[in-house]
Protein backbone atom coordinates (compact mmCIF):
# COMPACT_ATOMS: atom_id res chain seq x y z
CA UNK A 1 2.10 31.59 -68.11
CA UNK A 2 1.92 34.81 -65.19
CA UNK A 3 -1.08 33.63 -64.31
CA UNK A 4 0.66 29.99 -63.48
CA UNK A 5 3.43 31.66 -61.92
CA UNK A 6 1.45 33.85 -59.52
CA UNK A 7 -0.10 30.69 -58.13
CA UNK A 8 2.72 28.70 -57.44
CA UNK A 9 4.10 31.81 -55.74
CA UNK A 10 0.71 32.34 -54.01
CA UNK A 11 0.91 28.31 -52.66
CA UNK A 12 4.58 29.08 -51.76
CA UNK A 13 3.83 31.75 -49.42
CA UNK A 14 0.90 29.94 -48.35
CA UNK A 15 3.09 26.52 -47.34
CA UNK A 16 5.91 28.58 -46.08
CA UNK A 17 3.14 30.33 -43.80
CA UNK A 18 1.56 26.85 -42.34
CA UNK A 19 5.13 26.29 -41.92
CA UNK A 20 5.72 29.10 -39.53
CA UNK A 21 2.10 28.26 -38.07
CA UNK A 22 2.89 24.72 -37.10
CA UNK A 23 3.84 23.65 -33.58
CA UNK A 24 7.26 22.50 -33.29
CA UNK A 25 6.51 18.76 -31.47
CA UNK A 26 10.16 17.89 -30.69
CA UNK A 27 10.62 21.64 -29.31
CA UNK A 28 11.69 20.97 -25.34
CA UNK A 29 8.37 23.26 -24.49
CA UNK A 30 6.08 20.86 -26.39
CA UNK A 31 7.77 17.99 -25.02
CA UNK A 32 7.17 19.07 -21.25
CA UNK A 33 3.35 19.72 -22.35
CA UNK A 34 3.11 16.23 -23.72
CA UNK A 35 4.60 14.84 -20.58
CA UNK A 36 2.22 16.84 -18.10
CA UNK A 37 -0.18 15.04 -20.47
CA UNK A 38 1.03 11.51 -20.01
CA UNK A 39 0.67 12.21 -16.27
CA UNK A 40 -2.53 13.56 -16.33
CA UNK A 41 -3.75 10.30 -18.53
CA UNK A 42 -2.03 8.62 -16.11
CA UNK A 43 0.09 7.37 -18.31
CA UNK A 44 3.08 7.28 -16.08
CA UNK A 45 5.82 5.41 -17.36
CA UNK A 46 6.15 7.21 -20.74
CA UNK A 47 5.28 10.40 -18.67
CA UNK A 48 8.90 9.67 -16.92
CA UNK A 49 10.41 8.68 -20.17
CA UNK A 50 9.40 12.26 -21.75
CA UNK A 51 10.53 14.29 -18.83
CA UNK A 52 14.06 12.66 -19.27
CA UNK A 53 14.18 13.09 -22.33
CA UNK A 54 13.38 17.40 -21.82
CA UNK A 55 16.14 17.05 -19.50
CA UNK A 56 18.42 15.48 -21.89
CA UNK A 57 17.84 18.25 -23.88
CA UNK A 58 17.95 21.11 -22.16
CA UNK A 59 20.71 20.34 -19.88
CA UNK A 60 21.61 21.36 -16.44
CA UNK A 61 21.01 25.01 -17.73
CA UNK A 62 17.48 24.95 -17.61
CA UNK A 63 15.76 26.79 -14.67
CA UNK A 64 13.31 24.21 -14.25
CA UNK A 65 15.74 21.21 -14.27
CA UNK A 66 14.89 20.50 -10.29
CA UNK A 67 10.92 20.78 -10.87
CA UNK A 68 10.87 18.00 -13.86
CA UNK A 69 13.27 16.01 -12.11
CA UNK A 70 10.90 15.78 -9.71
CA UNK A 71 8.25 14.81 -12.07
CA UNK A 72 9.85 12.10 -13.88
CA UNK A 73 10.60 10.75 -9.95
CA UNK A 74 6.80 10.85 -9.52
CA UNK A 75 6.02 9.14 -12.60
CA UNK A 76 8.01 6.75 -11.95
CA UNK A 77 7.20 6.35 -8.29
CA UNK A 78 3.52 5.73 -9.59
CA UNK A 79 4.41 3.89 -12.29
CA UNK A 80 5.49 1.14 -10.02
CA UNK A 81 9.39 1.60 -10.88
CA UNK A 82 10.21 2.49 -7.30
CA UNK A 83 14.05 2.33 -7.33
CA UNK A 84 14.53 4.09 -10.30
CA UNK A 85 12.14 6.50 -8.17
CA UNK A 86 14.58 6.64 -5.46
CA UNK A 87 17.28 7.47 -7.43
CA UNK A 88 16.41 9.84 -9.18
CA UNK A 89 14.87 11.42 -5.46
CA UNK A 90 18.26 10.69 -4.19
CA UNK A 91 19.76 12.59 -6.48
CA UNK A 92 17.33 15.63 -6.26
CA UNK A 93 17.85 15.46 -2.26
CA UNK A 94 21.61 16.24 -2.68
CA UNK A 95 21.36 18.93 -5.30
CA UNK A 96 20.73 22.89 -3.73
CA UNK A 97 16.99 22.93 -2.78
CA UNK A 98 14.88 25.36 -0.62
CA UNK A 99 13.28 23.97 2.57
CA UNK A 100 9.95 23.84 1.30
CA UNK A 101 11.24 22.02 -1.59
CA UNK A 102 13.64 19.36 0.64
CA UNK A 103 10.83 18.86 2.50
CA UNK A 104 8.49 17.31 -0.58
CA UNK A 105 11.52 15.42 -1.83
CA UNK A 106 11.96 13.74 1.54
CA UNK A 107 8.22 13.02 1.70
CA UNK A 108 8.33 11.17 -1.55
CA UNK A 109 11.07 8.89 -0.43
CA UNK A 110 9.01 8.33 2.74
CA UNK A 111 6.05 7.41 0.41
CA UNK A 112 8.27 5.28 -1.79
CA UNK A 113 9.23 2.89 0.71
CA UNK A 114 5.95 2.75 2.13
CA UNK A 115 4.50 1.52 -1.40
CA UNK A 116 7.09 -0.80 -1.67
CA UNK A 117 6.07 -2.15 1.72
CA UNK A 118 9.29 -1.28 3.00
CA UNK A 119 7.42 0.66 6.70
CA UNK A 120 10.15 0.22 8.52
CA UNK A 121 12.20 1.90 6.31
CA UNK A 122 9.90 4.75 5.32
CA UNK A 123 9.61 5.31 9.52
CA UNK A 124 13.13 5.43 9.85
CA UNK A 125 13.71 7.66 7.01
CA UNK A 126 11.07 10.23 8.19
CA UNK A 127 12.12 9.84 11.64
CA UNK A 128 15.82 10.73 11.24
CA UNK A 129 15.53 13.39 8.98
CA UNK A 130 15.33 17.01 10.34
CA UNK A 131 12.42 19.06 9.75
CA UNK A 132 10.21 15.70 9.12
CA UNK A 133 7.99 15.67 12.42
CA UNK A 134 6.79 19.30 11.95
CA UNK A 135 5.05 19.10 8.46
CA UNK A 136 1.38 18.02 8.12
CA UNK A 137 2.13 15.49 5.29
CA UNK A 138 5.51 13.52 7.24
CA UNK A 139 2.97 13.43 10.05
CA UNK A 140 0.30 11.49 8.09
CA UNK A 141 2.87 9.36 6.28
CA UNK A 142 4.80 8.18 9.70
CA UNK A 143 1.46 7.35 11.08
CA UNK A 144 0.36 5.64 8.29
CA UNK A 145 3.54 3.27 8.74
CA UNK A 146 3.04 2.62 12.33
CA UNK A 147 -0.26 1.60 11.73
CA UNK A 148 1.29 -1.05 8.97
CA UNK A 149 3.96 -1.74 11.78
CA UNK A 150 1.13 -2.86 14.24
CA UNK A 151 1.86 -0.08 16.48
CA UNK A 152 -1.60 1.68 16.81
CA UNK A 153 -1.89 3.67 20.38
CA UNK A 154 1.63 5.49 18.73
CA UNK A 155 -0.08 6.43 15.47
CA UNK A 156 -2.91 8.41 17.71
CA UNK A 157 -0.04 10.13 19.20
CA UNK A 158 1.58 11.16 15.65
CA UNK A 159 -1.63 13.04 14.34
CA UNK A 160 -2.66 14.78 17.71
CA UNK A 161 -1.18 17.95 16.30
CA UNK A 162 -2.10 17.29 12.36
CA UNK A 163 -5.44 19.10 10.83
CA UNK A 164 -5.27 18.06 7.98
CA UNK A 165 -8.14 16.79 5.76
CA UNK A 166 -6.40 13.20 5.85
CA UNK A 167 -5.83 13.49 9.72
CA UNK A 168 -9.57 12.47 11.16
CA UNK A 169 -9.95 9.46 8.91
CA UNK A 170 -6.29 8.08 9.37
CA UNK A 171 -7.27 9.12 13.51
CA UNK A 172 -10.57 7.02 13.06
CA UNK A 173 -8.44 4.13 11.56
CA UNK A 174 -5.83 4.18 14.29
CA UNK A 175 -8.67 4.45 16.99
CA UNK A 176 -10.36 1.07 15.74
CA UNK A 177 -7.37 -0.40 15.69
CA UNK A 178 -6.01 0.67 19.48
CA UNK A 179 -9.69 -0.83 20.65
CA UNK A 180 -9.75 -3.98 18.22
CA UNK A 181 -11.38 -6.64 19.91
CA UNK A 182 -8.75 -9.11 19.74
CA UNK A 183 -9.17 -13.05 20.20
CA UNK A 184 -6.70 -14.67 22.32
CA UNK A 185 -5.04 -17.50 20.72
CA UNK A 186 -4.11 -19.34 23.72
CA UNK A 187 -8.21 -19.38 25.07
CA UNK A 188 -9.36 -20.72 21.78
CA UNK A 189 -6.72 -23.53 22.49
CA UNK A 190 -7.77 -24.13 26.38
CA UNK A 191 -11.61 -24.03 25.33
CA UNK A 192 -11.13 -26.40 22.83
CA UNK A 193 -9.38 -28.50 25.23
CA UNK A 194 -12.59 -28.88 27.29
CA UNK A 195 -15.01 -28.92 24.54
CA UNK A 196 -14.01 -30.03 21.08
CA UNK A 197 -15.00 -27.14 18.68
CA UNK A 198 -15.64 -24.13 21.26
CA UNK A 199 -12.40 -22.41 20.02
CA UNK A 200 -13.79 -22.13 16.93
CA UNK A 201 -16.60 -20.89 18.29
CA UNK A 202 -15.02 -18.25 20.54
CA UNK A 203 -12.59 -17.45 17.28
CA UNK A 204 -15.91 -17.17 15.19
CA UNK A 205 -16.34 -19.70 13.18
CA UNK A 206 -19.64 -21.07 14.40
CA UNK A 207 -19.73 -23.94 11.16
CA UNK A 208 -16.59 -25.39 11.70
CA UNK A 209 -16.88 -25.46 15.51
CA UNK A 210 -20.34 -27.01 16.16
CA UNK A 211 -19.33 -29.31 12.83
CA UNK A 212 -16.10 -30.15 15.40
CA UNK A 213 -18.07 -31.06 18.47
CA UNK A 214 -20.78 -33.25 16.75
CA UNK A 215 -18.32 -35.23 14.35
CA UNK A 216 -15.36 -35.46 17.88
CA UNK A 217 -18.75 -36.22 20.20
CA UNK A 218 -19.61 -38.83 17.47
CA UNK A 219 -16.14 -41.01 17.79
CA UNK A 220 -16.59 -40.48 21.39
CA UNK A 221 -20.23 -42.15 21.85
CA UNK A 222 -19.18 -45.29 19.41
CA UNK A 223 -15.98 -45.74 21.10
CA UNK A 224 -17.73 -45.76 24.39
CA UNK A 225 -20.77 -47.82 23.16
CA UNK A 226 -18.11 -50.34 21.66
CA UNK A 227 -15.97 -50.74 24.92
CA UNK A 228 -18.87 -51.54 26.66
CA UNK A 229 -20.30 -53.82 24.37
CA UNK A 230 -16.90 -55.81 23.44
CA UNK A 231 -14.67 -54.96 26.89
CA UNK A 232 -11.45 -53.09 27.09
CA UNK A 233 -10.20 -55.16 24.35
CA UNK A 234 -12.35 -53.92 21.82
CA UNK A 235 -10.73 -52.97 18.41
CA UNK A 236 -13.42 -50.98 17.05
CA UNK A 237 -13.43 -48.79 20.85
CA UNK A 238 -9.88 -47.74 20.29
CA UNK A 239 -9.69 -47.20 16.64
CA UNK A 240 -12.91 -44.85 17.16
CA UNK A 241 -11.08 -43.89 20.16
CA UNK A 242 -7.86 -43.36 18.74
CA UNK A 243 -9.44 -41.06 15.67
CA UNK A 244 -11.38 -39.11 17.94
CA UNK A 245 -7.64 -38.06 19.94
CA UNK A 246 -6.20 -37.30 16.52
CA UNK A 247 -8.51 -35.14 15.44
CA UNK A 248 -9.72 -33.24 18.92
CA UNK A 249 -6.14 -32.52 19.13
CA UNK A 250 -6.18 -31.17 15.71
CA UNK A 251 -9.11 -29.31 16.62
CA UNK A 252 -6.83 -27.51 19.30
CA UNK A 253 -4.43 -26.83 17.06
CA UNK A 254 -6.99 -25.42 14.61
CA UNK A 255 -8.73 -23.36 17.25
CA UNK A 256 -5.45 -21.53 17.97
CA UNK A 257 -4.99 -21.01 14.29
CA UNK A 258 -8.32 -19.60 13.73
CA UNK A 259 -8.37 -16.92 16.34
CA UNK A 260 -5.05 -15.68 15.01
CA UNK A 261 -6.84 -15.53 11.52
CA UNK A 262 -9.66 -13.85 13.54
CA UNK A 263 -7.39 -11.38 14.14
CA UNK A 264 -5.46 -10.90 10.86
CA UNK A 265 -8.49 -10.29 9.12
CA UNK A 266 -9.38 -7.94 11.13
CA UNK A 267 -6.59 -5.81 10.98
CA UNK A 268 -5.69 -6.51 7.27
CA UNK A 269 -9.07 -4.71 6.76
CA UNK A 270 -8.19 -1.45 8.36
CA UNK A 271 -4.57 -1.56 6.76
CA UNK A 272 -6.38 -1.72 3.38
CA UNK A 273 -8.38 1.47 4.78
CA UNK A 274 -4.43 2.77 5.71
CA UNK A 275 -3.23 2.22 2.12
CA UNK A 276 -6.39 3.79 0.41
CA UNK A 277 -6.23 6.90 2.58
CA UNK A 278 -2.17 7.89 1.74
CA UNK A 279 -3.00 9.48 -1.83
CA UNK A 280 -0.34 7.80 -4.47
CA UNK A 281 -0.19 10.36 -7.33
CA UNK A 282 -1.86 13.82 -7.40
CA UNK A 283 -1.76 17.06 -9.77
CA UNK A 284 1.78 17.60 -10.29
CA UNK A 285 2.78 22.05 -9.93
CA UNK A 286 2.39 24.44 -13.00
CA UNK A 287 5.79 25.20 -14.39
CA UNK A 288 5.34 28.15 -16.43
């Protein structure tokens, strides 16, 4: 009988010990650790959910209540929820921050807007806010969206004073883009005027051009051949006559259209190169 009551003291202490020994996994410390872990798996949307919910917790009290705000806007920024991002950046912006700190708050609304395809707005927002154009990071980011905007020779101008690692291939970018070759719509549309298929040509697309001339030249020859076999009366002259109008004026129509897609593709290839170069999520600060 002592020796059964000694070991269901022994396992007593022994469970109340584990006890002690076991992490606490709804504690607001484990909570932020499984959040930074969400992140890191890039797990983002339950990443946000997690930080809210250590904020719910802890309260406005908590010393770090600026810092996971911030992450939870992150997570959600990269999670694709962009205007719950904003908010919650919004909300950040107007609390008490240092400059440093306003400063990365602002850029993250810049960068919110810009992957919501919103340029114009992330420009304006970068533009009008003080201590913006100084920072190596606003400089990038306002480049980057005058580049989506089109407007190339002024994103050379942004990054002149940026070193950054970013800077030389966003400079590269901007470069090929100020000296694009462009095609000129209205040429491809005057060449193919004069000879059925060379705006294609000139726009580059040597198939559909040369495939142009011979099929236009073709109604051409037979309605020729057939108005001087059968006279100007001949049915056969003007219907091959009257296809051969339809579709060289098509052709002109076609040849504008292509040298404007010339041109789109073109630059839709260096905005990819824009988009992949502005980093989206990133190692978010210790908190200790």
């Amino acid at each position: 009988m002592m020796r059964l009551r000694a070991s269901l003291v022994f396992l007593l202490l022994c469970a109340a010990t584990a006890a002690r020994a076991a992490p606490d996994y709804y504690s607001p410390a484990s909570i932020l650790l499984f959040a930074d872990h969400l992140f890191k798996e890039q797990d983002y949307l339950r990443a946000a959910y997690e930080y809210e919910r250590y904020l719910f917790i802890q309260g406005a009290e908590d010393p770090f209540t600026q810092e996971i705000l911030y992450r939870a806007g992150k997570s959600l920024q990269c999670a694709g929820e962009h205007l719950r991002s904003l908010d919650l950046f919004g909300a950040l912006l107007e609390s008490t921050l240092s400059i440093a700190e306003r400063h990365k708050v602002k850029y993250e609304i810049g960068l919110t807007y810009f992957r919501m395809e919103q340029y114009s707005d992330s420009l304006s927002f970068l533009q009008t806010h003080p201590g913006e154009s100084g920072a190596p990071d606003a400089a990038l980011l306002t480049s980057a969206n005058l580049m989506m905007l089109g407007q190339w020779q002024q994103a050379e101008e942004a990054l002149k004073s940026c070193s950054t690692s970013l800077a030389e291939p966003l400079r590269e970018i901007a470069r090929e883009g100020s000296s694009m070759r462009r095609k000129s719509p209205l040429m491809a549309g005057i060449l193919s005027s004069f000879v059925p298929g060379l705006g294609k040509i000139y726009a580059g697309e040597y198939g559909d051009g040369i495939q142009s001339l011979a099929f236009i030249g073709l109604l051409g020859t037979l309605s020729a051949l057939s108005f001087r076999s059968d006279g100007i009366d001949s049915i056969r002259g003007w219907i091959y006559a009257s296809a051969g109008a339809v579709l060289h004026v098509g052709n002109i129509y076609g040849s504008v259209v292509s040298a404007g897609r010339f041109n789109g593709l073109q630059e839709e290839t260096l905005l990819q190169d824009v988009r992949d170069t502005i980093p989206l999520c990133s190692e978010l600060p210790h908190v200790p």
